[in-house]
Each structure stands twice: as structure tokens, then as C-alpha cells.
N, C-alpha and C. Protein backbone atom coordinates (compact mmCIF):
# COMPACT_ATOMS: atom_id res chain seq x y z
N UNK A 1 -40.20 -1.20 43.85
CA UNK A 1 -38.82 -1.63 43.81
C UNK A 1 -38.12 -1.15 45.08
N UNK A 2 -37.10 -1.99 45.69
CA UNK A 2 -36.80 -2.03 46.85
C UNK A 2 -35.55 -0.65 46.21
N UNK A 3 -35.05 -0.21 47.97
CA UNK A 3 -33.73 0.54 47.20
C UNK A 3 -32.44 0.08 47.07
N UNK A 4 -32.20 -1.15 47.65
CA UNK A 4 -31.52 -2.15 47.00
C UNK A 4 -31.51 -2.35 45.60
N UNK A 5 -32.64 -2.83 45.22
CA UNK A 5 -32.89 -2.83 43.59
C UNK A 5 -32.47 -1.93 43.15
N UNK A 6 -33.16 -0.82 43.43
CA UNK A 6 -32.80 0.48 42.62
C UNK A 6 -31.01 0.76 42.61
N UNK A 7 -30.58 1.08 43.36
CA UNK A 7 -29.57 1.26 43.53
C UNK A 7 -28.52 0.07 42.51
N UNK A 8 -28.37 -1.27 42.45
CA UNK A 8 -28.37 -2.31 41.50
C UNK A 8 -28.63 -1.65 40.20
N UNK A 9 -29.60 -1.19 40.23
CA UNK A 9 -30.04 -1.08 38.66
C UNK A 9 -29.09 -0.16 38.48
N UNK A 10 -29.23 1.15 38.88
CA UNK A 10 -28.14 2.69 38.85
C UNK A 10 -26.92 2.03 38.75
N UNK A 11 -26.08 1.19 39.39
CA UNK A 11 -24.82 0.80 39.16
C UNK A 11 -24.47 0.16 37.91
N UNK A 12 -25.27 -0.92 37.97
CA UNK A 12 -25.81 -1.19 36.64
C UNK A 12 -25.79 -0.73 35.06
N UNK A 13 -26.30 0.25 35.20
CA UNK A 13 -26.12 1.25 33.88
C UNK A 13 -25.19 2.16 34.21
N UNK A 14 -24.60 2.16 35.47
CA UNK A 14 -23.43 3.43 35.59
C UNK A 14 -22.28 2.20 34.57
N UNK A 15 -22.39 0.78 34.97
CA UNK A 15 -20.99 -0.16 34.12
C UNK A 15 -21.35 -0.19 32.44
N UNK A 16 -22.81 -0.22 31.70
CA UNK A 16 -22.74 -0.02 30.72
C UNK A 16 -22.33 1.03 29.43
N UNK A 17 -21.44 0.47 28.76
CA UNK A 17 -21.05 1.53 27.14
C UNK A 17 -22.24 2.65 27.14
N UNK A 18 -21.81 4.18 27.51
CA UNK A 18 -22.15 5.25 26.76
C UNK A 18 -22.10 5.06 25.35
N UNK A 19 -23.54 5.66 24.84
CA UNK A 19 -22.84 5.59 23.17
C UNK A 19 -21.62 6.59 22.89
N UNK A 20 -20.28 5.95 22.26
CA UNK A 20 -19.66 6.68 21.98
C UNK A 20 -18.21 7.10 23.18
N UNK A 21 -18.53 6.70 24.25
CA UNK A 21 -18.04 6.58 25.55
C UNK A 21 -16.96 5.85 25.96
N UNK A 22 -17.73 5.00 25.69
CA UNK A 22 -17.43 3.42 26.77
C UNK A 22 -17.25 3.74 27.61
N UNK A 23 -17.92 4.28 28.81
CA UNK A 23 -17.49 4.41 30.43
C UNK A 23 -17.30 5.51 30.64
N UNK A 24 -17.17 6.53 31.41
CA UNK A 24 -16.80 7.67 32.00
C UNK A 24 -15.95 7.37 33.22
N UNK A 25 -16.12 6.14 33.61
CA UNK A 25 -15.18 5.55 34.66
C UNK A 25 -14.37 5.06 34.07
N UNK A 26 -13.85 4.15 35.41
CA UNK A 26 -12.54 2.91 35.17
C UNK A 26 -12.95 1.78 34.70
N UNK A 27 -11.95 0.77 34.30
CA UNK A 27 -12.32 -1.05 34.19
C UNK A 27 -10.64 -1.07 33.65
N UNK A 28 -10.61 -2.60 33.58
CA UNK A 28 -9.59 -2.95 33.40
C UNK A 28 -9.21 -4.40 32.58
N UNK A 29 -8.14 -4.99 31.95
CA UNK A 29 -8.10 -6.01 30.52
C UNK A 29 -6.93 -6.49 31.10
N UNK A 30 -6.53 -7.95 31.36
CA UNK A 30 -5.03 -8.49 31.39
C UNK A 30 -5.50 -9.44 29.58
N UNK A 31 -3.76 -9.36 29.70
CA UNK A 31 -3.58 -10.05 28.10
C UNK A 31 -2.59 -10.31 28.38
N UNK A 32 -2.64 -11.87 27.93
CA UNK A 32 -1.64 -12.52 28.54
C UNK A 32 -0.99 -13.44 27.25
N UNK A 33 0.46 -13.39 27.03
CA UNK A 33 1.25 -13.80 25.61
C UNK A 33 0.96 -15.53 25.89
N UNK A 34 1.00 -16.35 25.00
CA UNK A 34 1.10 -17.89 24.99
C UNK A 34 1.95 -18.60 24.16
N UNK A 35 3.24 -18.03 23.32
CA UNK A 35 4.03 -18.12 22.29
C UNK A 35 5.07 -18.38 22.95
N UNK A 36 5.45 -17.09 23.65
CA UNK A 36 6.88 -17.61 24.84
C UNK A 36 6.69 -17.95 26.03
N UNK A 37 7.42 -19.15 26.84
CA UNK A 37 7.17 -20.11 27.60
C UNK A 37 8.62 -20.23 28.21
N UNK A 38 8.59 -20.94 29.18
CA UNK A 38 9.78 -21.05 29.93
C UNK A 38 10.79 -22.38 29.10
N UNK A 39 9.83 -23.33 28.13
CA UNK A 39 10.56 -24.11 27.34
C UNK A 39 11.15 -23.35 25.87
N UNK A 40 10.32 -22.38 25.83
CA UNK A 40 10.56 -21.55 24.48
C UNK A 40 10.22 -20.16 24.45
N UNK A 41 11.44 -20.25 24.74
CA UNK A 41 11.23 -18.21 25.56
C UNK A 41 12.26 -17.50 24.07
N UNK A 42 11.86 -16.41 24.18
CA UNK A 42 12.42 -14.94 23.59
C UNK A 42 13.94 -14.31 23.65
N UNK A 43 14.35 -14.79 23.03
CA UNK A 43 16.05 -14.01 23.36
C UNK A 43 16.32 -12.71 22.60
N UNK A 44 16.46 -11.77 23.22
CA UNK A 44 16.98 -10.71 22.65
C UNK A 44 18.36 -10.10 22.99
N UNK A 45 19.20 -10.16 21.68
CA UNK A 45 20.16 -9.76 21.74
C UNK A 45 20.87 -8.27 22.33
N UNK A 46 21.75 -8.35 23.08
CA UNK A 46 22.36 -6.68 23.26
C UNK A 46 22.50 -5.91 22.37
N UNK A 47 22.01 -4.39 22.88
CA UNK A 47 21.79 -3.80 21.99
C UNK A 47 20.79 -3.72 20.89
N UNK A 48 19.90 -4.32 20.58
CA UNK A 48 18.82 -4.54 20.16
C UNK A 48 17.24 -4.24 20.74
N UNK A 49 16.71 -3.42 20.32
CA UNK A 49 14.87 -2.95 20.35
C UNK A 49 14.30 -3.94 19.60
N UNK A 50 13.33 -4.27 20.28
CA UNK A 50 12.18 -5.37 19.50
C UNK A 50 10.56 -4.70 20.19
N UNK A 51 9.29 -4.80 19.71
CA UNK A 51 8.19 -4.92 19.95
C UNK A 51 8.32 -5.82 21.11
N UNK A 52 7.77 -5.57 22.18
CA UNK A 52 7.62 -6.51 23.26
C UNK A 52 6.17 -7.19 22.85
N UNK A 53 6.34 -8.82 22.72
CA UNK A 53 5.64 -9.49 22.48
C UNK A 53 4.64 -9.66 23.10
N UNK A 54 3.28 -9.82 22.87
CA UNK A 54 2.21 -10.29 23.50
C UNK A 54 1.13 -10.99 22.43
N UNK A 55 1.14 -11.87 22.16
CA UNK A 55 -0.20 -12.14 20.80
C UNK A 55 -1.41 -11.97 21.61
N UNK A 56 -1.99 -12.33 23.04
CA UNK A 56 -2.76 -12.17 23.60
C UNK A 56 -3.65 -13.42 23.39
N UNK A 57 -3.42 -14.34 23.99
CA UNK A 57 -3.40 -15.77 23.44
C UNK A 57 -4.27 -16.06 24.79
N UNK A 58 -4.62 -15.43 26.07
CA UNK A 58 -5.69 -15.67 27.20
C UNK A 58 -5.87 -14.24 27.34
N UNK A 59 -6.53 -14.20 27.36
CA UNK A 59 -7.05 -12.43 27.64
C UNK A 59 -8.49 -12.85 28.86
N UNK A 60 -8.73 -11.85 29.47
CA UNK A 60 -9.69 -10.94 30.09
C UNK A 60 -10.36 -10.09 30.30
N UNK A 61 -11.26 -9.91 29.77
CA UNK A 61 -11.94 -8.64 29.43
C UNK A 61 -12.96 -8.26 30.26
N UNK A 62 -13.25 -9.26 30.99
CA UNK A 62 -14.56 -9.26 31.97
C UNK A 62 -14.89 -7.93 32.50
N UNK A 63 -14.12 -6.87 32.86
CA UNK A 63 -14.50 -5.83 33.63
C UNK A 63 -14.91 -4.86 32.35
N UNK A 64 -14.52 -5.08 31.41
CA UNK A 64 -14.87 -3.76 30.50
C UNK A 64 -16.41 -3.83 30.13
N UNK A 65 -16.61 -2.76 29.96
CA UNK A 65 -18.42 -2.02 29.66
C UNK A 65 -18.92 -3.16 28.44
N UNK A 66 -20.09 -3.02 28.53
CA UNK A 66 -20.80 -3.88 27.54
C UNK A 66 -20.25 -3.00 26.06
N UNK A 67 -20.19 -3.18 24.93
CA UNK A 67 -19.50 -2.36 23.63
C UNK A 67 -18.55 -1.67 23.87
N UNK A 68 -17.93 -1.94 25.10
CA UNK A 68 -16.53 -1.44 25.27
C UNK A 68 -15.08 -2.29 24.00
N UNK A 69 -14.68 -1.78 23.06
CA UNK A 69 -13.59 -2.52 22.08
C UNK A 69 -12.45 -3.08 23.51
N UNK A 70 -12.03 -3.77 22.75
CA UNK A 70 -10.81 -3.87 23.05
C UNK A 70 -9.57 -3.12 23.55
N UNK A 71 -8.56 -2.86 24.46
CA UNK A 71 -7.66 -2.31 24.92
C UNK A 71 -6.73 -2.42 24.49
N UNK A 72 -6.19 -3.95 24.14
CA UNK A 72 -5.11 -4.04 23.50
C UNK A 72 -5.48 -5.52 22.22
N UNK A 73 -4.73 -4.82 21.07
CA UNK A 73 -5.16 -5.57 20.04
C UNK A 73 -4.26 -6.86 19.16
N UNK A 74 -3.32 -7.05 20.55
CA UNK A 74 -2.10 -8.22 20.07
C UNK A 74 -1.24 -7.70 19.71
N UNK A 75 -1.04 -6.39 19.06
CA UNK A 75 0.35 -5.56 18.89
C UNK A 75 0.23 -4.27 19.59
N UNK A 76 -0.91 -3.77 19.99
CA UNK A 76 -0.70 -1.84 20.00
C UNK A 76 -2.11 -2.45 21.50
N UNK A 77 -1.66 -1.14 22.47
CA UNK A 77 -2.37 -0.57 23.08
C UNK A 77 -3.90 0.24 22.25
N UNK A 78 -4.81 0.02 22.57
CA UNK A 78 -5.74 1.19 22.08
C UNK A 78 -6.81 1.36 22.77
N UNK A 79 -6.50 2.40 23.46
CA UNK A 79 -7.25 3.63 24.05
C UNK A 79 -8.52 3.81 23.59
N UNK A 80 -9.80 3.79 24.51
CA UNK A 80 -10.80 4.03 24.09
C UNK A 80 -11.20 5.84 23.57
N UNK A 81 -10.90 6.40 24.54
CA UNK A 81 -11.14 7.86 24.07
C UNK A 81 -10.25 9.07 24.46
N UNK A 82 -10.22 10.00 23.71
CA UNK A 82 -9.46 11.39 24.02
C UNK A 82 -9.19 11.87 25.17
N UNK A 83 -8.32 12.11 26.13
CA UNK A 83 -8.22 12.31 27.58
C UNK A 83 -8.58 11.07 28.83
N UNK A 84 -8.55 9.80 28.54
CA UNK A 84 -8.90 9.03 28.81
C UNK A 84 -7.21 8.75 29.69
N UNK A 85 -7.39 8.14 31.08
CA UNK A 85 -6.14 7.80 31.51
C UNK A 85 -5.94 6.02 31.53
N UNK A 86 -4.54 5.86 31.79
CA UNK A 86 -4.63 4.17 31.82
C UNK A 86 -3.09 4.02 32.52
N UNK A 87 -3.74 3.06 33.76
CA UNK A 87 -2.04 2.24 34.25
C UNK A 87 -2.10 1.33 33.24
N UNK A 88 -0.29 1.53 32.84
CA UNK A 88 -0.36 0.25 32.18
C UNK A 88 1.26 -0.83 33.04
N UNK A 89 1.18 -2.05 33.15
CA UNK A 89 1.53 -2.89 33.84
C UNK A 89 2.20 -4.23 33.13
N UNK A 90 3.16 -4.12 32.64
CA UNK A 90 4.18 -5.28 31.67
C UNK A 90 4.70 -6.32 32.83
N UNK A 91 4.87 -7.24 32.81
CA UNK A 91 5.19 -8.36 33.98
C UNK A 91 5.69 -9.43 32.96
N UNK A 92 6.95 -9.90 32.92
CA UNK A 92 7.08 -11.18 32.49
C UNK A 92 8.65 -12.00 34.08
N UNK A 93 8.92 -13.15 33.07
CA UNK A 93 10.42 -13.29 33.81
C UNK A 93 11.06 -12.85 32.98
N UNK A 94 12.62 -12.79 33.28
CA UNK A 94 13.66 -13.09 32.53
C UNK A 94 14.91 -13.33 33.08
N UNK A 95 15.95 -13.47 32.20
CA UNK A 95 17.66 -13.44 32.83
C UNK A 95 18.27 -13.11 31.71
N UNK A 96 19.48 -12.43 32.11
CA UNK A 96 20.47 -12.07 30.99
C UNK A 96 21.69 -12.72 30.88
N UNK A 97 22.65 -12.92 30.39
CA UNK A 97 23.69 -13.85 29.82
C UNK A 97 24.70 -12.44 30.79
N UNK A 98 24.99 -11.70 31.01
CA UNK A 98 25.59 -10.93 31.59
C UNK A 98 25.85 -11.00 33.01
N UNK A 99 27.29 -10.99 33.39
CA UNK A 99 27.60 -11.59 34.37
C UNK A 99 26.98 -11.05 35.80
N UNK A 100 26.72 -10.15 35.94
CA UNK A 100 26.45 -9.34 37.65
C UNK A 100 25.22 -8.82 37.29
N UNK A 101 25.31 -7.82 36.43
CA UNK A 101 24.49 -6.79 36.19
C UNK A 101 23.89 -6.67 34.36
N UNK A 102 22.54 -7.24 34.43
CA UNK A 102 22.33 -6.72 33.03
C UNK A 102 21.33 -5.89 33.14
N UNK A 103 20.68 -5.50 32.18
CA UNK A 103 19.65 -4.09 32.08
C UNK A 103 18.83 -4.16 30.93
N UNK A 104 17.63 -4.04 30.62
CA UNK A 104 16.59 -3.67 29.67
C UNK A 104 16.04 -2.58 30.02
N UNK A 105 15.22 -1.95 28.74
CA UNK A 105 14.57 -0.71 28.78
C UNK A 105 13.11 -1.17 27.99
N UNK A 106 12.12 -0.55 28.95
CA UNK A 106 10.53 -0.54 28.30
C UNK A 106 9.98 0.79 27.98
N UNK A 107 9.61 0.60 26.76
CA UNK A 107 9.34 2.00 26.53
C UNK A 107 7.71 1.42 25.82
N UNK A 108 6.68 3.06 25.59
CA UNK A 108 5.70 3.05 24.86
C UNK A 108 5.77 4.00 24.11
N UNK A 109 5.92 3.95 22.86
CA UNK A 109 6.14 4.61 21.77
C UNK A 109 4.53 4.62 20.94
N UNK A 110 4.17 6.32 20.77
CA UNK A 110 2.70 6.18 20.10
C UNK A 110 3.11 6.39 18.43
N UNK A 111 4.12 6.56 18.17
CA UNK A 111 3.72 6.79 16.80
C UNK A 111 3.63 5.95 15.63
N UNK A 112 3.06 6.38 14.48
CA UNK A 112 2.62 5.16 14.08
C UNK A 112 2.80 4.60 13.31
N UNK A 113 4.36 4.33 12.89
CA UNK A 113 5.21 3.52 12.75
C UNK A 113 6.13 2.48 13.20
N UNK A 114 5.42 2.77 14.65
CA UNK A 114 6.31 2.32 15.82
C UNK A 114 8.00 2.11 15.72
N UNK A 115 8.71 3.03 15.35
CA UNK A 115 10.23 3.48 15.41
C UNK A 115 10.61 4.63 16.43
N UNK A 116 10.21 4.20 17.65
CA UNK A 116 10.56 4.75 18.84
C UNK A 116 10.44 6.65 19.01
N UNK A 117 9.74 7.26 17.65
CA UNK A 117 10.03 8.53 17.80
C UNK A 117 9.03 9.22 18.70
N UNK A 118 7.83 8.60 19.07
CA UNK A 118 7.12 9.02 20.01
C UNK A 118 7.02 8.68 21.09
N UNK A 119 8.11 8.24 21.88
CA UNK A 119 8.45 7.89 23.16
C UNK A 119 7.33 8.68 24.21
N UNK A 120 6.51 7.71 24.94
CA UNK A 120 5.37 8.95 25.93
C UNK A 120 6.05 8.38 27.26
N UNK A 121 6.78 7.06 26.99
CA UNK A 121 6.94 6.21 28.91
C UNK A 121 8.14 6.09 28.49
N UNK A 122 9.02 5.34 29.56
CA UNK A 122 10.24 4.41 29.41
C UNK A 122 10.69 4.56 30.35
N UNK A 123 11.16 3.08 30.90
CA UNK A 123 11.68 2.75 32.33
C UNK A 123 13.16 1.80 32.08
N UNK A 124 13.91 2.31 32.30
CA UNK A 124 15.14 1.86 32.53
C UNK A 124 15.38 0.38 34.15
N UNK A 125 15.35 -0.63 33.81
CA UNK A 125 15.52 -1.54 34.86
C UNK A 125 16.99 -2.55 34.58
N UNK A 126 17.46 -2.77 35.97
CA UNK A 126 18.57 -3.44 35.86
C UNK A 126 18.23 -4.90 36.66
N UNK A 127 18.87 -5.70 36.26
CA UNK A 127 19.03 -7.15 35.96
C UNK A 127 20.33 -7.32 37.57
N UNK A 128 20.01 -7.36 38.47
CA UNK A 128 21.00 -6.81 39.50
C UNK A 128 21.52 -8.67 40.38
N UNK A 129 20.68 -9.87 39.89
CA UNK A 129 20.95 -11.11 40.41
C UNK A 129 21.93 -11.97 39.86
N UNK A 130 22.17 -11.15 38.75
CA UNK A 130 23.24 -11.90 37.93
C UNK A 130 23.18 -13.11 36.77
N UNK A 131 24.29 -13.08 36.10
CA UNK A 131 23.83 -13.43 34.93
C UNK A 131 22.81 -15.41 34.82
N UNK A 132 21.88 -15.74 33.94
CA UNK A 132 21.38 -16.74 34.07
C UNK A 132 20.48 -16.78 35.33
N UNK A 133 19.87 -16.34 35.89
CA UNK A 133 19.20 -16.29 36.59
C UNK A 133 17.67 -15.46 36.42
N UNK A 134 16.66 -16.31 36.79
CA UNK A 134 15.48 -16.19 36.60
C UNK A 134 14.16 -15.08 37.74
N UNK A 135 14.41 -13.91 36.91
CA UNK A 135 13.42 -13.17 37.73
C UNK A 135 12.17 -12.79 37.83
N UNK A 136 11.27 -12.27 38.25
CA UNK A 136 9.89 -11.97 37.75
C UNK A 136 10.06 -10.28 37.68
N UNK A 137 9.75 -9.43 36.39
CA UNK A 137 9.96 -8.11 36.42
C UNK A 137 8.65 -7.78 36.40
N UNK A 138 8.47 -6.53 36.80
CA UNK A 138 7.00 -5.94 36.74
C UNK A 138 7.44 -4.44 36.76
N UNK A 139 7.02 -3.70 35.44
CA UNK A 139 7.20 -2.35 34.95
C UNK A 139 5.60 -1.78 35.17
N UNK A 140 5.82 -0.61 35.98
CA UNK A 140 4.43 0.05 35.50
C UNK A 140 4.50 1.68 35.30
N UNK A 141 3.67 2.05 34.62
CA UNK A 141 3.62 3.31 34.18
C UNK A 141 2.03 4.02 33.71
N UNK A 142 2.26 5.17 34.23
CA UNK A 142 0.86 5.72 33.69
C UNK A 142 1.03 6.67 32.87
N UNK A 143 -0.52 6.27 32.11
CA UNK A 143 -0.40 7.43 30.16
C UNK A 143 -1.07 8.08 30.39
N UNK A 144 -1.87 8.98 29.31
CA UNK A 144 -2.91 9.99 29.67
C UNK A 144 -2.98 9.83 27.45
N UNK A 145 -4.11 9.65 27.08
CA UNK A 145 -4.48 9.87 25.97
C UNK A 145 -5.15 11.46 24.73
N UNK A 146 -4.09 11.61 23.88
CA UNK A 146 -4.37 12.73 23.24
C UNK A 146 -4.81 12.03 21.53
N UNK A 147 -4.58 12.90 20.67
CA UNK A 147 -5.01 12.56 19.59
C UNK A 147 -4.08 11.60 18.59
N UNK A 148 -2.82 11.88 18.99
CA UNK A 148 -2.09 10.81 18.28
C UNK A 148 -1.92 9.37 19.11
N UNK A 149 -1.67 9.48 20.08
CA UNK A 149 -2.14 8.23 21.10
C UNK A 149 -3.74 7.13 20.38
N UNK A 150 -4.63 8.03 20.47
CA UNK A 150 -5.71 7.33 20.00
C UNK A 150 -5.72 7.26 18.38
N UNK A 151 -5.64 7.54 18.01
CA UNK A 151 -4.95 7.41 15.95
C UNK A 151 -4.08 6.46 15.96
N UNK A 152 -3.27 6.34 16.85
CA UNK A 152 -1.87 5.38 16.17
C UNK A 152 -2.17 4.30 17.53
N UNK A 153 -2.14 4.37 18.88
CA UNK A 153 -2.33 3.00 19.71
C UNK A 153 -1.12 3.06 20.04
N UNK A 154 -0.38 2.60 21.49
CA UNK A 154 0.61 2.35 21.63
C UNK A 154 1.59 1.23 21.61
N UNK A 155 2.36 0.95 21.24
CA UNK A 155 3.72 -0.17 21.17
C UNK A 155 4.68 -0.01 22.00
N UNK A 156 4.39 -1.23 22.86
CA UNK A 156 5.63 -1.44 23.66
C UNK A 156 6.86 -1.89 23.02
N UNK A 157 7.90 -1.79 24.06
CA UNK A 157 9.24 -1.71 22.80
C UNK A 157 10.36 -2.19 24.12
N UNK A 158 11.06 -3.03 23.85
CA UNK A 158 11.65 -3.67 24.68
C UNK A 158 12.92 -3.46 24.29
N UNK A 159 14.09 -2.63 25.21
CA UNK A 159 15.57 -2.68 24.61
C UNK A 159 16.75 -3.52 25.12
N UNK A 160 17.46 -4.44 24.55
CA UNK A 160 18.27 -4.89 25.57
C UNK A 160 19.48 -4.47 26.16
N UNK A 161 19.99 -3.66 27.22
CA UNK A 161 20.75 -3.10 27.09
C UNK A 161 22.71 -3.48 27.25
N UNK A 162 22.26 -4.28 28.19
CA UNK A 162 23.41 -4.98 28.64
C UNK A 162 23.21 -6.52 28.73
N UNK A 163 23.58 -7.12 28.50
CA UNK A 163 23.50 -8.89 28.23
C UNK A 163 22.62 -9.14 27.28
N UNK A 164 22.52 -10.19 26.33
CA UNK A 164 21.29 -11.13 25.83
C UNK A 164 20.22 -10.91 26.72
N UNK A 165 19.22 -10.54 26.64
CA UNK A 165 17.83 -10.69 27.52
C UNK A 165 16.70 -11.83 26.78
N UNK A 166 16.74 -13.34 28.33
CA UNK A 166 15.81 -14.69 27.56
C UNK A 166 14.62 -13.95 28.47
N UNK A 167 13.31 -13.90 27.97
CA UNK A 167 11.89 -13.57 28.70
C UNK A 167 11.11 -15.01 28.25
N UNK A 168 9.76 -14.74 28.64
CA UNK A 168 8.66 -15.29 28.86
C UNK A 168 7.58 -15.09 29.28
N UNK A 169 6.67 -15.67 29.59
CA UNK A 169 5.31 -15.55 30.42
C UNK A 169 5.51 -14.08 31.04
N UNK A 170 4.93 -13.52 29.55
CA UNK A 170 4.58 -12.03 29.33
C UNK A 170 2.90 -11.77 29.75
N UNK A 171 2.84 -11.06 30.10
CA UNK A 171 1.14 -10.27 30.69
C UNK A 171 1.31 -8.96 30.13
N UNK A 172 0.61 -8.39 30.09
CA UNK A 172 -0.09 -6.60 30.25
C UNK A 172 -1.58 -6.60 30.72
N UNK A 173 -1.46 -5.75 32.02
CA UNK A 173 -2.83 -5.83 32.54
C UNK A 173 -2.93 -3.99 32.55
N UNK A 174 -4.12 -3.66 32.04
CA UNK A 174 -4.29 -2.63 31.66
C UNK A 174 -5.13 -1.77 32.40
N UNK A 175 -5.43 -0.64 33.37
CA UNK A 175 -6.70 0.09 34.33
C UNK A 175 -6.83 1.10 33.41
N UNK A 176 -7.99 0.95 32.79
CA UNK A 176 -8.40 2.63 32.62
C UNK A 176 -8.80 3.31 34.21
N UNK A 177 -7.91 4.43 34.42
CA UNK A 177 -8.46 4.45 35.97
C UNK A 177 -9.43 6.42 35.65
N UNK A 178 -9.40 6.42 34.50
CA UNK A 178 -10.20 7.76 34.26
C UNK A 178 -11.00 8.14 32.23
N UNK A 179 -11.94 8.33 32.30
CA UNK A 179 -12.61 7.99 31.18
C UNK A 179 -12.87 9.97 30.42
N UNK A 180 -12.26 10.31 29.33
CA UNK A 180 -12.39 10.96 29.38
C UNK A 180 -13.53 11.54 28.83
């Protein structure tokens, strides 16, 4: 065997599921919503928290390990293992009914009821083009996985803060960038 080959092969089984593992490295999952659309988008009222939507209606999984589960399961984030890290990356459009300035908040809440009491992220963004107008947002944030994280999975949580917030063509693309 050439060391080309060899080397192939070693990489090879470096990308396949540890039993019990899945990876000691990175890989990565986009999931992408197909419910809200730019003809039939999401309105959320001011003042109002909702689950940020994704059914996961085109997904990608291609990079993850052979018996690697799933990352995200149409409602919750889930983490393959204990100490395990992950960018995680929310992208949709939107506009708010608010005249100058409106604002939403993304948060990931692990607990597992999902009623915001385990807040691990949250990014405060403002709506700064004015009201009715169509933007592309992109939130990112990095987690780090403990025991209630992996028990309960995380829920994104979308707040509206100032104006009506209309969204759509929602994504989450997910890096495990460390395997614990």
C-alpha cells in the first residue's frame, strides 16, 4: 500500500463514529426551516418570546461521522457528548413594523422545559434600517456542553423586543469545532 493510501485510510477512520464518541474532532449540520417563506413568514408580536422556528425541512448532514445522531432534532439542539464544543449560527431575514429602530433577542435556553430559566447564550440585535424593511440577520454564538445541556438539548428562543418582528428563511448551521 502506497502512503497515499495509507494515509487515506488513517483519515478515513480518523472521520468515522467512535463507539460511543462520535468523533473526537469537528463536523458540522445546516438545518434549514421550509414552513416560513417570504410569502408566509412568522410574525411575532412585541414583547413576546416564541421558540425560534426551524422544522428542519432540508437538512445536511453530510459532514457528520458515520453513527453520528443528529445535532438538531426540529425543536432542540442536541449535543453529542459531555464537554463537547459547538458554534452555533441562526441566519434568517426579517423587518419590524417599528419605525427607525426595532430589536429582537436570541437566546439558548438548556432547560428542560424550555421557559427561558437556563439561559447559556443571548444576543441582543437591533433592527437599525427601519421599519418594513427586509434584512438578512446572522447571530452566532459559541456553547460548551455539560450535563444538563446534553439531558435537556438546547432551544432557541426568539424575543421581540421593539416592533412586530415578520422572519423567514430560517437556517441553523451547527460546527462541532471540539469533541469531548
Amino acid at each position: 500500500m502506497s502512503l497515499q493510501d495509507e494515509m487515506l485510510e488513517y483519515f478515513s477512520r480518523m472521520n468515522e463514529a467512535e463507539e460511543g464518541n462520535y468523533m473526537a474532532g469537528s463536523c458540522w449540520a445546516l438545518y434549514t426551516d421550509t414552513q416560513y417563506t417570504a410569502g408566509s413568514p412568522l410574525v411575532i408580536l412585541q414583547g413576546n418570546t416564541e421558540d425560534l422556528p426551524n422544522n428542519a425541512g432540508s437538512k445536511d448532514e453530510g459532514s457528520l461521522p458515520t453513527g453520528s445522531p443528529a445535532l438538531y432534532d426540529g425543536t432542540r439542539i442536541r449535543p453529542n457528548n459531555i464537554n463537547d464544543t459547538y458554534d452555533v449560527r441562526v441566519t434568517f431575514k426579517a423587518s419590524t413594523s417599528s419605525g427607525s429602530n426595532g430589536g429582537f433577542n436570541v437566546s439558548l435556553d438548556i432547560s428542560e422545559v424550555g421557559d427561558d430559566s437556563i439561559t447559556v447564550a443571548s444576543q441582543p440585535i437591533r433592527m437599525l434600517r427601519g421599519g418594513n424593511v427586509v434584512q438578512t440577520y446572522t447571530i452566532n454564538f459559541p456553547v460548551f456542553c455539560k450535563e444538563t445541556f446534553k439531558a435537556n438539548g438546547g432551544l432557541l428562543r426568539i424575543e421581540s423586543v421593539t416592533g412586530d418582528l415578520t422572519m423567514y428563511d430560517i437556517s441553523l448551521f451547527l460546527v462541532k469545532t471540539y469533541g469531548g
